[in-house]
C-alpha atoms as a PDB file:
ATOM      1  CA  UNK A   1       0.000   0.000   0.000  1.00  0.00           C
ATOM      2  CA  UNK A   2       1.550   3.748  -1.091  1.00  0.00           C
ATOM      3  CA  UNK A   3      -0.639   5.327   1.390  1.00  0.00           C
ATOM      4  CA  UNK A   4      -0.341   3.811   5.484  1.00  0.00           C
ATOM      5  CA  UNK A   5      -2.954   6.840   6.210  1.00  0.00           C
ATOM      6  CA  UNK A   6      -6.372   4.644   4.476  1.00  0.00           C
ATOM      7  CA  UNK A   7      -5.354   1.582   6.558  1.00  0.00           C
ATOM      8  CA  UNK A   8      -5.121   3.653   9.875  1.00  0.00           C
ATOM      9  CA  UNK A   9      -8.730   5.380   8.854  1.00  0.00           C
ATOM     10  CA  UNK A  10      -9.749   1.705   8.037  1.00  0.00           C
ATOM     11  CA  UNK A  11      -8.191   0.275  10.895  1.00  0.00           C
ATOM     12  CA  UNK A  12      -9.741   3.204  13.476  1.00  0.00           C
ATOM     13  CA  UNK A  13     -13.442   2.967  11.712  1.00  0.00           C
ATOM     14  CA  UNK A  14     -13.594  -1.050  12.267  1.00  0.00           C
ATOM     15  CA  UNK A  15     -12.717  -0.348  15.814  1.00  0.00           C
ATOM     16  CA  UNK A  16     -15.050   2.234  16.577  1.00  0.00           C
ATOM     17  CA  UNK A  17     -17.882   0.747  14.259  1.00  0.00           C
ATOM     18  CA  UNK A  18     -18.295   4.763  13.273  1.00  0.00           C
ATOM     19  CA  UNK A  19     -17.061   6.999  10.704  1.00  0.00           C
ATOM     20  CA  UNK A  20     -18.166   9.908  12.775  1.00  0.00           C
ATOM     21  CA  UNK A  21     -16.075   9.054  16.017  1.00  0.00           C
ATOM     22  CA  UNK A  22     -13.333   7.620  13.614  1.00  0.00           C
ATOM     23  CA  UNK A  23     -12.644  10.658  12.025  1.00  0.00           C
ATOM     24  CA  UNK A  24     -12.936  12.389  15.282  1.00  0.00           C
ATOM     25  CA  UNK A  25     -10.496  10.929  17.456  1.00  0.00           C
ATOM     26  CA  UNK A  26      -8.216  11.044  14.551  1.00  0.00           C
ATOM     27  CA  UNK A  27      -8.592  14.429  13.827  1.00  0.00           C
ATOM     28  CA  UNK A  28     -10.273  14.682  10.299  1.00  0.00           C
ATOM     29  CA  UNK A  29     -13.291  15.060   8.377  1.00  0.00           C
ATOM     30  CA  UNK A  30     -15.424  12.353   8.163  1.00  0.00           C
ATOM     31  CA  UNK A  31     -15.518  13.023   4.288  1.00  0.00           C
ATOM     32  CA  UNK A  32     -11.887  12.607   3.944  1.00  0.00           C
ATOM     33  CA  UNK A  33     -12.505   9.381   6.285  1.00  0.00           C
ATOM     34  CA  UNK A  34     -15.063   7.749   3.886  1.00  0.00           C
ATOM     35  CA  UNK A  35     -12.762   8.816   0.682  1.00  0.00           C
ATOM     36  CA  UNK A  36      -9.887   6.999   2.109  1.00  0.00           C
ATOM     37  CA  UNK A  37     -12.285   3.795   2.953  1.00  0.00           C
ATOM     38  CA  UNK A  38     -13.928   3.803  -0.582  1.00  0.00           C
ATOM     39  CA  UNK A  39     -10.472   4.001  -1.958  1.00  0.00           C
ATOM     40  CA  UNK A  40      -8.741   1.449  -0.478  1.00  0.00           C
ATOM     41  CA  UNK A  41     -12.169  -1.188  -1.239  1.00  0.00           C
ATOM     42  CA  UNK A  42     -12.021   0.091  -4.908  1.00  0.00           C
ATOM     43  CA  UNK A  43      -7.288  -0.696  -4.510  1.00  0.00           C
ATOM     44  CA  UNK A  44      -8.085  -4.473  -2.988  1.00  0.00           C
ATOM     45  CA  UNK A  45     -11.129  -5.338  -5.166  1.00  0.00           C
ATOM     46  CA  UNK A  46     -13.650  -6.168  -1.850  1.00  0.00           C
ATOM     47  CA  UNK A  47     -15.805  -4.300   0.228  1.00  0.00           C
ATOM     48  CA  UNK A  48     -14.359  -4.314   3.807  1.00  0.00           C
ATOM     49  CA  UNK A  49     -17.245  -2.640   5.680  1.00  0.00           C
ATOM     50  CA  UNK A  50     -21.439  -3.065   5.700  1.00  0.00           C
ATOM     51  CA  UNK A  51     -22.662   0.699   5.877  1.00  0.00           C
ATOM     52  CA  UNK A  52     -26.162   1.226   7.258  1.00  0.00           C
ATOM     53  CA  UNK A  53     -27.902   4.475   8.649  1.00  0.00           C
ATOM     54  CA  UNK A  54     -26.911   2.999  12.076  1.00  0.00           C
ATOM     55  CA  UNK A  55     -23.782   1.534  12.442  1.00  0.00           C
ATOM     56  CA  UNK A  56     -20.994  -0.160  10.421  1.00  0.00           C
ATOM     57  CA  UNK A  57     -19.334  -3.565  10.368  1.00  0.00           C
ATOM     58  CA  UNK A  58     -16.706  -5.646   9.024  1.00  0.00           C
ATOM     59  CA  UNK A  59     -17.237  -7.756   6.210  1.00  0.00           C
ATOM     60  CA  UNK A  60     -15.739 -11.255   5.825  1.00  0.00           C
ATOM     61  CA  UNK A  61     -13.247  -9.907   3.946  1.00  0.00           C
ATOM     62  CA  UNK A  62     -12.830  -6.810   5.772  1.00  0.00           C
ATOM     63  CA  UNK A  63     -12.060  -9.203   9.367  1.00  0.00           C
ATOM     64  CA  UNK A  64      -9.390 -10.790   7.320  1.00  0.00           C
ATOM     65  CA  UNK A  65      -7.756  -7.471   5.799  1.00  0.00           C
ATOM     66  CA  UNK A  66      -8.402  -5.660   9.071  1.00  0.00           C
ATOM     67  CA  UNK A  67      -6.110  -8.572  11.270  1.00  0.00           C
ATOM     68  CA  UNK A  68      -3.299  -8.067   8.451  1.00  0.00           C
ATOM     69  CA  UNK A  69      -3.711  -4.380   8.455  1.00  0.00           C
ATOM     70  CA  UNK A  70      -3.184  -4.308  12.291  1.00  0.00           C
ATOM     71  CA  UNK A  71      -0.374  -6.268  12.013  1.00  0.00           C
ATOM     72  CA  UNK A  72       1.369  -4.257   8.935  1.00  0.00           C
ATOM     73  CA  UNK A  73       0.539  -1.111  11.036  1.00  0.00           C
ATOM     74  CA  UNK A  74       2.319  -2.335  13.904  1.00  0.00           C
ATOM     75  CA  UNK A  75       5.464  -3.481  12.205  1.00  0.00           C
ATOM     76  CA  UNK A  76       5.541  -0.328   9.790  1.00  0.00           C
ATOM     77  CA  UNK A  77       5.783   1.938  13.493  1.00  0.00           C
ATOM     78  CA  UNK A  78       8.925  -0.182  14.592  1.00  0.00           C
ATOM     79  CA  UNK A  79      10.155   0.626  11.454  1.00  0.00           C
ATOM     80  CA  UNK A  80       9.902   4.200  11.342  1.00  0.00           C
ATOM     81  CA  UNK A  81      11.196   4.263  14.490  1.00  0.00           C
ATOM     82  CA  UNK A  82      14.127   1.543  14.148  1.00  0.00           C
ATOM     83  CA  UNK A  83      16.984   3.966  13.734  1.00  0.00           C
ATOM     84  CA  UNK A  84      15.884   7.260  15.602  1.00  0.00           C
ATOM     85  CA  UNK A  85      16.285   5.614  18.942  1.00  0.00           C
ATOM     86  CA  UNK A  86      14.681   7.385  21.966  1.00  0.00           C
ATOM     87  CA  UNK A  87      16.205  10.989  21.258  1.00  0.00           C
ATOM     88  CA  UNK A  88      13.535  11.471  18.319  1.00  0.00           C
ATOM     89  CA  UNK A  89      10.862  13.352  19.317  1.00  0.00           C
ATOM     90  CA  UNK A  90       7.486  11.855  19.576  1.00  0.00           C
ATOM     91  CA  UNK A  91       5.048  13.023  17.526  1.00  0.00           C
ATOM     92  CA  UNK A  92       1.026  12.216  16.312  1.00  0.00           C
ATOM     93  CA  UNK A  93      -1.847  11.926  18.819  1.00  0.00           C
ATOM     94  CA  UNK A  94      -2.395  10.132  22.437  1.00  0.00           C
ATOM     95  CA  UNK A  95      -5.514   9.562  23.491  1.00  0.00           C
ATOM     96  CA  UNK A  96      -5.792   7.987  27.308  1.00  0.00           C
ATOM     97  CA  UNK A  97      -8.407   7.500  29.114  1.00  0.00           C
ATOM     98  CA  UNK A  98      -7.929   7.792  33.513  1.00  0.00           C
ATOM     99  CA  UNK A  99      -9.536   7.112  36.647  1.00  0.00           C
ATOM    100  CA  UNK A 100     -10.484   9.790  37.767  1.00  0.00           C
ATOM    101  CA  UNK A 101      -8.579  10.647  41.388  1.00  0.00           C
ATOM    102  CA  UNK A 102      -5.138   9.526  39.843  1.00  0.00           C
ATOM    103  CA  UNK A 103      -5.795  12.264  36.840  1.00  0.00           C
ATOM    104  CA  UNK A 104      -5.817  15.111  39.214  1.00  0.00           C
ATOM    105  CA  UNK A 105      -3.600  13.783  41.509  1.00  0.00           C
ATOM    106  CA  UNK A 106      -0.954  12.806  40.914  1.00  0.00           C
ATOM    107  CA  UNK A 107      -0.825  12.543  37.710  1.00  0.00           C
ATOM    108  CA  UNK A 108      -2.020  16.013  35.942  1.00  0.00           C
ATOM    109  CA  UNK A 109       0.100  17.814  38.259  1.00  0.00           C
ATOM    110  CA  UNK A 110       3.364  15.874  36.911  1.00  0.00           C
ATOM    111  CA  UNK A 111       1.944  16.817  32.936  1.00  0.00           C
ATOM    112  CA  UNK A 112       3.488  19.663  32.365  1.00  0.00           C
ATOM    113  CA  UNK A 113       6.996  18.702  32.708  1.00  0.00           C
ATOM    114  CA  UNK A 114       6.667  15.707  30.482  1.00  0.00           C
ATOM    115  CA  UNK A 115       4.823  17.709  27.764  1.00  0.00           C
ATOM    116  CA  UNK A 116       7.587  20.335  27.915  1.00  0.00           C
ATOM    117  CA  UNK A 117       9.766  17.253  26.832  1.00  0.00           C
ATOM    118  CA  UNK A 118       7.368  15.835  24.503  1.00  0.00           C
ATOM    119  CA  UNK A 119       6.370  19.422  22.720  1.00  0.00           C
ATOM    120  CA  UNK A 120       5.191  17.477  19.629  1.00  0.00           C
ATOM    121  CA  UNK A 121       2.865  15.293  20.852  1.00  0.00           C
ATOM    122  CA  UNK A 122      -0.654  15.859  21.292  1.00  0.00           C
ATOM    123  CA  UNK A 123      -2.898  14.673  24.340  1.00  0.00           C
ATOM    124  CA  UNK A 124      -6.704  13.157  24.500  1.00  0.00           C
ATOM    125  CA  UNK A 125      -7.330  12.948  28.049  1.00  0.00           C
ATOM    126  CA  UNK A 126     -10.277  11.031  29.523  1.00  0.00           C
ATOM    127  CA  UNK A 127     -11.210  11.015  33.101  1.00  0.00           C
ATOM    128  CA  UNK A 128     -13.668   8.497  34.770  1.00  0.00           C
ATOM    129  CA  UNK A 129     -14.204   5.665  36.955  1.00  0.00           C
ATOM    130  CA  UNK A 130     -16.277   2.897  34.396  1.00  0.00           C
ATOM    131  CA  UNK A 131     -14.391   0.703  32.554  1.00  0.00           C
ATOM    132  CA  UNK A 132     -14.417   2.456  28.968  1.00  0.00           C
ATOM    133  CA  UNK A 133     -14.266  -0.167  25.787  1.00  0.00           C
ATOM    134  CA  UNK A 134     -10.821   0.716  24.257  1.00  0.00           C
ATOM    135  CA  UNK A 135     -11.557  -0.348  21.126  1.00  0.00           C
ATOM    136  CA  UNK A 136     -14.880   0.788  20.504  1.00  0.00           C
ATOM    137  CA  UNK A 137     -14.403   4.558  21.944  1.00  0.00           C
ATOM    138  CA  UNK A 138     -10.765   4.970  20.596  1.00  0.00           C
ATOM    139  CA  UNK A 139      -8.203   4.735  23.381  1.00  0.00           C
ATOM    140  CA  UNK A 140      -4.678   4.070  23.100  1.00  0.00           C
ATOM    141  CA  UNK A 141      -4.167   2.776  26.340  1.00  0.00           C
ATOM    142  CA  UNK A 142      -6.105   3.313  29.442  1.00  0.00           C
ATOM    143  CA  UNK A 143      -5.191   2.933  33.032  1.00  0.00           C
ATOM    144  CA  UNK A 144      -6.997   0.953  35.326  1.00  0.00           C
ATOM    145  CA  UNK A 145      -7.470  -0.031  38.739  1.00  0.00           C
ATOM    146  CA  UNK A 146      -7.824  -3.850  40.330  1.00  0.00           C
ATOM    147  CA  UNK A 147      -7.493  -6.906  38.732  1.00  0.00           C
ATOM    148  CA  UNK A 148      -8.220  -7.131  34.841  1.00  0.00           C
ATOM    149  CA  UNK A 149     -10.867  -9.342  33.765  1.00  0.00           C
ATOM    150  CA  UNK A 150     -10.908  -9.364  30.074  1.00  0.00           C
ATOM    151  CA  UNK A 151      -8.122 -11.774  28.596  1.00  0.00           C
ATOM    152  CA  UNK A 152      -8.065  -9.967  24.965  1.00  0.00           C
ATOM    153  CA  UNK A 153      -6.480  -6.797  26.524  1.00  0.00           C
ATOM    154  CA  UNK A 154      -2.902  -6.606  26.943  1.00  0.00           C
ATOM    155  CA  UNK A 155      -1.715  -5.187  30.416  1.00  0.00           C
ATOM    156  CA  UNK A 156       1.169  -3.909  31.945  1.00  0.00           C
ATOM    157  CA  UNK A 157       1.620  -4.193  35.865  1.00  0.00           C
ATOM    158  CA  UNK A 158       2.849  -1.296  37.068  1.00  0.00           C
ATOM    159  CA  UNK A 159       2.963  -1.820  40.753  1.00  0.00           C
ATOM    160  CA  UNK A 160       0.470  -1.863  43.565  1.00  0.00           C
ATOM    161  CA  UNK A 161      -1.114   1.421  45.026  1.00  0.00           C
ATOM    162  CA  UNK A 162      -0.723   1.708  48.841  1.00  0.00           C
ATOM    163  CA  UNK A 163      -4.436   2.547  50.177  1.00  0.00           C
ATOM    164  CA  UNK A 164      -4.169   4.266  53.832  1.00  0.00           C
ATOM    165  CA  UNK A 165      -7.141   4.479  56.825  1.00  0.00           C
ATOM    166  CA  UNK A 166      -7.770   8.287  56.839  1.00  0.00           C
ATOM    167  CA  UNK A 167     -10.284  10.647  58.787  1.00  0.00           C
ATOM    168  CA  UNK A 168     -10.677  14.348  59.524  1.00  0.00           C
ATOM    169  CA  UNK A 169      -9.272  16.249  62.576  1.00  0.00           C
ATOM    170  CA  UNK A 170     -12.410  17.239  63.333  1.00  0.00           C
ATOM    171  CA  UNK A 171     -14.162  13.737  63.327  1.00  0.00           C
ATOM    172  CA  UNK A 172     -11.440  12.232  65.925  1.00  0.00           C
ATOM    173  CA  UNK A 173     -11.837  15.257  67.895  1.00  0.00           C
ATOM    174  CA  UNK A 174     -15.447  13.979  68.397  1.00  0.00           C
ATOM    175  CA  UNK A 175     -15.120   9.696  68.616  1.00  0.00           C
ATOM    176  CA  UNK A 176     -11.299   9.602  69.072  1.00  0.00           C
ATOM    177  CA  UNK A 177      -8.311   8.369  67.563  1.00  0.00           C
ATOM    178  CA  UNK A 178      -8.685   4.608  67.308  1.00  0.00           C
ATOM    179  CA  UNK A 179      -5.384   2.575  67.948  1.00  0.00           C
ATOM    180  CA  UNK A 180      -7.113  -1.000  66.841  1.00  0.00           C
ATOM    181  CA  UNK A 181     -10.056  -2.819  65.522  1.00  0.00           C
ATOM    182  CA  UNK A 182     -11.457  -2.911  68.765  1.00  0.00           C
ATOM    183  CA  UNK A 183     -11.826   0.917  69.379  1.00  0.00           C
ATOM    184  CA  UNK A 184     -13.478   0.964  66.126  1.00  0.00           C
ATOM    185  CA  UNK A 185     -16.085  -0.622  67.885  1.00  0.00           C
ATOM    186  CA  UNK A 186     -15.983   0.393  71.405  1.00  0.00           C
ATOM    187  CA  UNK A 187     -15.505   4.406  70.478  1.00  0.00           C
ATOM    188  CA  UNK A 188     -18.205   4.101  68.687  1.00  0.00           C
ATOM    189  CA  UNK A 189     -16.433   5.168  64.953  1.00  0.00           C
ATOM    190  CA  UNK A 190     -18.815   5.762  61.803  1.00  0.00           C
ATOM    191  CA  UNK A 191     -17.515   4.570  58.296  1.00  0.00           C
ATOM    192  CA  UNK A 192     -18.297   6.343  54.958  1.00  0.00           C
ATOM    193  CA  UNK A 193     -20.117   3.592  53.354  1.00  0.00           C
ATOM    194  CA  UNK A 194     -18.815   3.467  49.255  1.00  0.00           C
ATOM    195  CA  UNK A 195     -20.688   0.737  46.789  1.00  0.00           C
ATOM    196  CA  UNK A 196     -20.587   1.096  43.010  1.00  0.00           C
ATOM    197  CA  UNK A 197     -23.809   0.537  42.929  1.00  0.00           C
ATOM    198  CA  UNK A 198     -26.308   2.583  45.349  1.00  0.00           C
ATOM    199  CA  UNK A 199     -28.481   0.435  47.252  1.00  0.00           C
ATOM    200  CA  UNK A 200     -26.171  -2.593  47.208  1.00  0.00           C
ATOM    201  CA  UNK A 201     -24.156  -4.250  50.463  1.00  0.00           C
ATOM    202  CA  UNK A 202     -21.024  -1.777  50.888  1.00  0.00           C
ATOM    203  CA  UNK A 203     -17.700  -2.988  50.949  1.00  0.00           C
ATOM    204  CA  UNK A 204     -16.895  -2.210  54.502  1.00  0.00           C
ATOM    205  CA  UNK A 205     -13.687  -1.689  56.624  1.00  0.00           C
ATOM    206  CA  UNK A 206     -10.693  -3.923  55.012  1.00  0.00           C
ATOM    207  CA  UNK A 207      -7.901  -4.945  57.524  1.00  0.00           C
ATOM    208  CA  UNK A 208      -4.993  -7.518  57.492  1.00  0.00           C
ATOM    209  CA  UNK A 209      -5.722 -10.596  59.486  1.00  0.00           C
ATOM    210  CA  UNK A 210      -3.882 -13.716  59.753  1.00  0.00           C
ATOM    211  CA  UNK A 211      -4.999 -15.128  56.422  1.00  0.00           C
ATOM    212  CA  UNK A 212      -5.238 -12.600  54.083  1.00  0.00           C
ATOM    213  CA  UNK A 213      -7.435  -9.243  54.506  1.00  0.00           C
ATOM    214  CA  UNK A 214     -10.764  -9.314  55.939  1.00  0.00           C
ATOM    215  CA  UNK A 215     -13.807  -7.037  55.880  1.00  0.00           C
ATOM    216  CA  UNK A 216     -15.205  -5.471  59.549  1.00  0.00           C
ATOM    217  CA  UNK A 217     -18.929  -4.291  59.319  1.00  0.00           C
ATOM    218  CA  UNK A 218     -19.299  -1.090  60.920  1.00  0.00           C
ATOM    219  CA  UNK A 219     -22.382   1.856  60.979  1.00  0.00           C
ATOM    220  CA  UNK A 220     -22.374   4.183  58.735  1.00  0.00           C
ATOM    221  CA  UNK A 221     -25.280   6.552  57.873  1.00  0.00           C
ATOM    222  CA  UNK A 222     -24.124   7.760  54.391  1.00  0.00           C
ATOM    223  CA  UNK A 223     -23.279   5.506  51.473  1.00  0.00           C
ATOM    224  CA  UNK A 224     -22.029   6.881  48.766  1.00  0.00           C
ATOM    225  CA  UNK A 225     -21.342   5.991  44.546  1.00  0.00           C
ATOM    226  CA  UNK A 226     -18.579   8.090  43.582  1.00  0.00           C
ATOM    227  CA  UNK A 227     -15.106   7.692  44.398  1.00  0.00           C
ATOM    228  CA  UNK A 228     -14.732  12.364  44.716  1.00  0.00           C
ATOM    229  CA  UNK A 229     -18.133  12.614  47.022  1.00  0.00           C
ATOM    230  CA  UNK A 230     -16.157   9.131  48.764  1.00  0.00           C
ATOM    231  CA  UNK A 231     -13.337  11.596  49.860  1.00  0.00           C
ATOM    232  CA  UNK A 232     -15.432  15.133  50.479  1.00  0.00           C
ATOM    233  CA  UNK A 233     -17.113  12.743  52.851  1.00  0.00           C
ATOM    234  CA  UNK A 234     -14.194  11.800  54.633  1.00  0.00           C
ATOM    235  CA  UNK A 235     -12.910  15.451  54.796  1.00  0.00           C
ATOM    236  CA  UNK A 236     -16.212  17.054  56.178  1.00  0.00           C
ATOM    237  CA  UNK A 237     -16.065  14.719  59.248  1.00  0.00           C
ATOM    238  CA  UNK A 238     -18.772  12.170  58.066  1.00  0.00           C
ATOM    239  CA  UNK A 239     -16.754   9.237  58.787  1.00  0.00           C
ATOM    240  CA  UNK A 240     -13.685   6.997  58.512  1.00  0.00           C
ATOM    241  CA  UNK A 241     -12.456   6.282  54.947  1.00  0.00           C
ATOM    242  CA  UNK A 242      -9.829   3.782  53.414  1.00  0.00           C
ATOM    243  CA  UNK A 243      -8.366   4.705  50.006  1.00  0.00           C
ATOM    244  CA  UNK A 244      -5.281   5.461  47.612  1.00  0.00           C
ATOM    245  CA  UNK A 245      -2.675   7.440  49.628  1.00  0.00           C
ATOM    246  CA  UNK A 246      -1.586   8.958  45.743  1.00  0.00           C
ATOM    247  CA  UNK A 247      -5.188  10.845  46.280  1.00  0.00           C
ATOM    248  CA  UNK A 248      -5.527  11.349  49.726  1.00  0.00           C
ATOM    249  CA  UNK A 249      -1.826  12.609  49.999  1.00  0.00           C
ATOM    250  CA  UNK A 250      -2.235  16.028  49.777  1.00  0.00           C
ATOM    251  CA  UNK A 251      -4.703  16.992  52.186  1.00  0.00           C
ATOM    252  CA  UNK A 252      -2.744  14.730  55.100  1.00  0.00           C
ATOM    253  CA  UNK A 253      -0.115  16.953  53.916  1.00  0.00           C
ATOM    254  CA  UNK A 254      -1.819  19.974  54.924  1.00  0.00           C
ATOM    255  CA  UNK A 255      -3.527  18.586  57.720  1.00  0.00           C
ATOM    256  CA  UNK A 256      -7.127  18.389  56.504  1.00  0.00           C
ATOM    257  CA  UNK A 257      -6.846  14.919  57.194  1.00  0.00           C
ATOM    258  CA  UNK A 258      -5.152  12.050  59.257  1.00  0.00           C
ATOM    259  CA  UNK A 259      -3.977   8.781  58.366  1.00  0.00           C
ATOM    260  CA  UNK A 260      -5.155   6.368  61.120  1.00  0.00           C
ATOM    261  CA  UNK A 261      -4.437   2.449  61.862  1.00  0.00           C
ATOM    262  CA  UNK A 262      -0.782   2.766  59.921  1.00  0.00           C
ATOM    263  CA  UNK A 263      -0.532  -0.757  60.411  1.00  0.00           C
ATOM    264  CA  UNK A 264      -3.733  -1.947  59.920  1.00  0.00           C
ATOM    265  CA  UNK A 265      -4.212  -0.470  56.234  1.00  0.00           C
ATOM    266  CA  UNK A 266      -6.344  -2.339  53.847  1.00  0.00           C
ATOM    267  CA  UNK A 267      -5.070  -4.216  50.758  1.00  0.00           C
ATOM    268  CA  UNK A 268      -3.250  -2.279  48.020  1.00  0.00           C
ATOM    269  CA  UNK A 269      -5.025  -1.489  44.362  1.00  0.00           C
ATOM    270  CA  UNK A 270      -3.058  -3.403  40.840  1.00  0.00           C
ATOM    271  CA  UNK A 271      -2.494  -0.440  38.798  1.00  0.00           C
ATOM    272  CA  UNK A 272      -2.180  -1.543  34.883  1.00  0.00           C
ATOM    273  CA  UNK A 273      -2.068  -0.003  31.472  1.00  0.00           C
ATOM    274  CA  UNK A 274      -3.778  -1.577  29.431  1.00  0.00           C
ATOM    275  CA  UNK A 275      -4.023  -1.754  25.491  1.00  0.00           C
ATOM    276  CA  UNK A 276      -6.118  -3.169  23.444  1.00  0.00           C
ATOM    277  CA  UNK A 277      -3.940  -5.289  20.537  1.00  0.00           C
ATOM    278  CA  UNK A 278       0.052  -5.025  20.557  1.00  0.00           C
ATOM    279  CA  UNK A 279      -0.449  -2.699  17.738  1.00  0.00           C
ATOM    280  CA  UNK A 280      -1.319  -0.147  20.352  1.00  0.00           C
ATOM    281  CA  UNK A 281       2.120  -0.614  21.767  1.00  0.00           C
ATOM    282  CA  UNK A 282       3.975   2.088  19.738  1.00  0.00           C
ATOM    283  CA  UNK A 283       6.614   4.290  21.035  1.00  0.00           C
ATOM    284  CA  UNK A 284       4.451   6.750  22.209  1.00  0.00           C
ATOM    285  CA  UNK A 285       2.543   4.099  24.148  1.00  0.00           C
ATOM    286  CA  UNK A 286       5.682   3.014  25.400  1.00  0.00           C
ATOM    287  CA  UNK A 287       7.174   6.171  26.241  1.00  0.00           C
ATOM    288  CA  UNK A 288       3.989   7.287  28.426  1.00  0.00           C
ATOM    289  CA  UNK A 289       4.258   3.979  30.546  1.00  0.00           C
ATOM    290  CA  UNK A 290       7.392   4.273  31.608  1.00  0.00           C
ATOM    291  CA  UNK A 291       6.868   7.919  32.232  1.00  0.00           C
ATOM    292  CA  UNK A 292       3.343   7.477  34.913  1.00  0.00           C
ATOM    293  CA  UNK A 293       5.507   4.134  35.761  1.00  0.00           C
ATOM    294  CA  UNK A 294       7.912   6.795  37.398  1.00  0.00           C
ATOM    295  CA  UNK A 295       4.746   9.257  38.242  1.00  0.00           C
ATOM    296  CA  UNK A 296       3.210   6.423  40.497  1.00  0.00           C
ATOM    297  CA  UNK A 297       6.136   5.088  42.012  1.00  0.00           C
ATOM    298  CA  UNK A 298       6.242   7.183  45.081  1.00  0.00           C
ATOM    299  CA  UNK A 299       2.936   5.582  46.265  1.00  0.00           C
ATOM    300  CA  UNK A 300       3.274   1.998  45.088  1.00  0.00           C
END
């Protein structure tokens, strides 16, 4: 093929089943997307894609064509890149998706500095807490949290968050400081109750035992779906709270909370990147791991 451009369109619109978001999250005209699709059908002698008013699919053909393209894509990106080593700049468009706590800290506050270093590179930055679908919606690479449950993505460990006990001065000032389980009981202590799902049995307070981690039930009279409101909770005296110390870190910094129970904190989160075929893994790809590798490292 003289032109790698129509097999990236192609490639992109059989992942996002759209034309529309295609050309979007490349940066195009969807025009100039459907030219390069018609095209390349017209240069192979098959139609690749079914078009309908609502959605478009892969041929027979155009599963077969679209494997091989993914795999000529790949190889053609080591090969631009196979003698310009790291010092070449990176260049083309990144598009992550986060949760949301580790975007804005610590990870958006460490941006700067890398894009200074990377001034040729453009960023698409989601933020949220559901698990997006990389390949219909676009992504990259995304970053997620806890144990990954679907075997066609490809993931990268990069370490294990540390999750702390936290609560706010003014909240022990109230029940006390609890120095084990059994004051959380006995001193009466409230929990911030967090669920994905409002309505459903909360998590409750994780602790190492002699076997693992185990849960303790304790009251709580708010319960609560969102990992932010999770947190103001916690700071406005509501109740104890357990999460990411990467998060909570700067407000125990300025005293707006406390950690609590040092050595009775819960489990610690799997933090992964994750891709979606080994495609995905280009330089850029590769390049951004290793950099919120280094990001995330000071609270693994």
């Amino acid at each position: 093929m003289q032109n790698l451009d129509a097999l990236l369109i192609f490639a992109r619109i059989a992942e996002m089943a759209s034309f529309t978001r295609a050309a979007e999250s490349l940066g195009i005209q969807k025009g100039r997307a459907s030219m390069a699709v018609r095209k390349l059908e017209a240069d192979v002698g098959a139609r690749l894609l079914h078009r309908t008013t609502r959605r478009v699919q892969l041929t027979e053909d155009g599963r077969a064509f679209y494997s091989r393209a993914c795999d000529l894509l790949a190889e053609m990106e080591e090969l631009h890149s196979m003698f310009t080593g790291d010092s070449a700049p990176l260049r083309g468009r990144l598009r992550i998706d986060l949760p949301t706590e580790l975007a804005r800290s610590p990870i958006i506050p460490a941006l700067p500095q890398w894009m200074a270093a990377h001034p040729e590179l453009e960023l698409e930055l989601s933020s949220t807490d559901r698990r997006v679908d990389l390949v219909q919606e676009g992504f990259d690479c995304v970053l997620r949290l806890g144990p990954i449950v679907d075997e066609t993505l490809v993931a990268r460990s990069l370490g294990r968050l540390r999750m702390i006990n936290a609560a706010s001065p003014s909240y022990l000032a109230r029940h006390g400081t609890p120095r084990t389980l059994d004051d959380l009981r006995s001193q009466g202590h409230q929990i911030v109750h967090y669920t994905t799902t409002l309505g459903s049995k909360p998590f409750g307070w994780e602790y190492p035992g002699d076997n693992g981690y185990s849960v303790l039930q304790l009251p709580g009279a708010v319960q609560v779906n969102s990992v932010q409101t999770y947190h103001a909770a916690g700071l406005a005296g509501i109740g104890l709270i357990q999460a990411g110390y990467s998060a909570l870190a700067p407000y125990i910094e300025r005293g707006a909370l406390v950690e609590i129970l040092p050595d009775l904190r819960p489990a610690p989160l799997a933090v992964s990147l994750v891709v979606a075929h080994r495609r995905n893994l280009s330089r850029r790809v590769l390049t951004f791991m290793n950099w919120i590798e280094s990001v995330l490292a000071p609270y693994t």
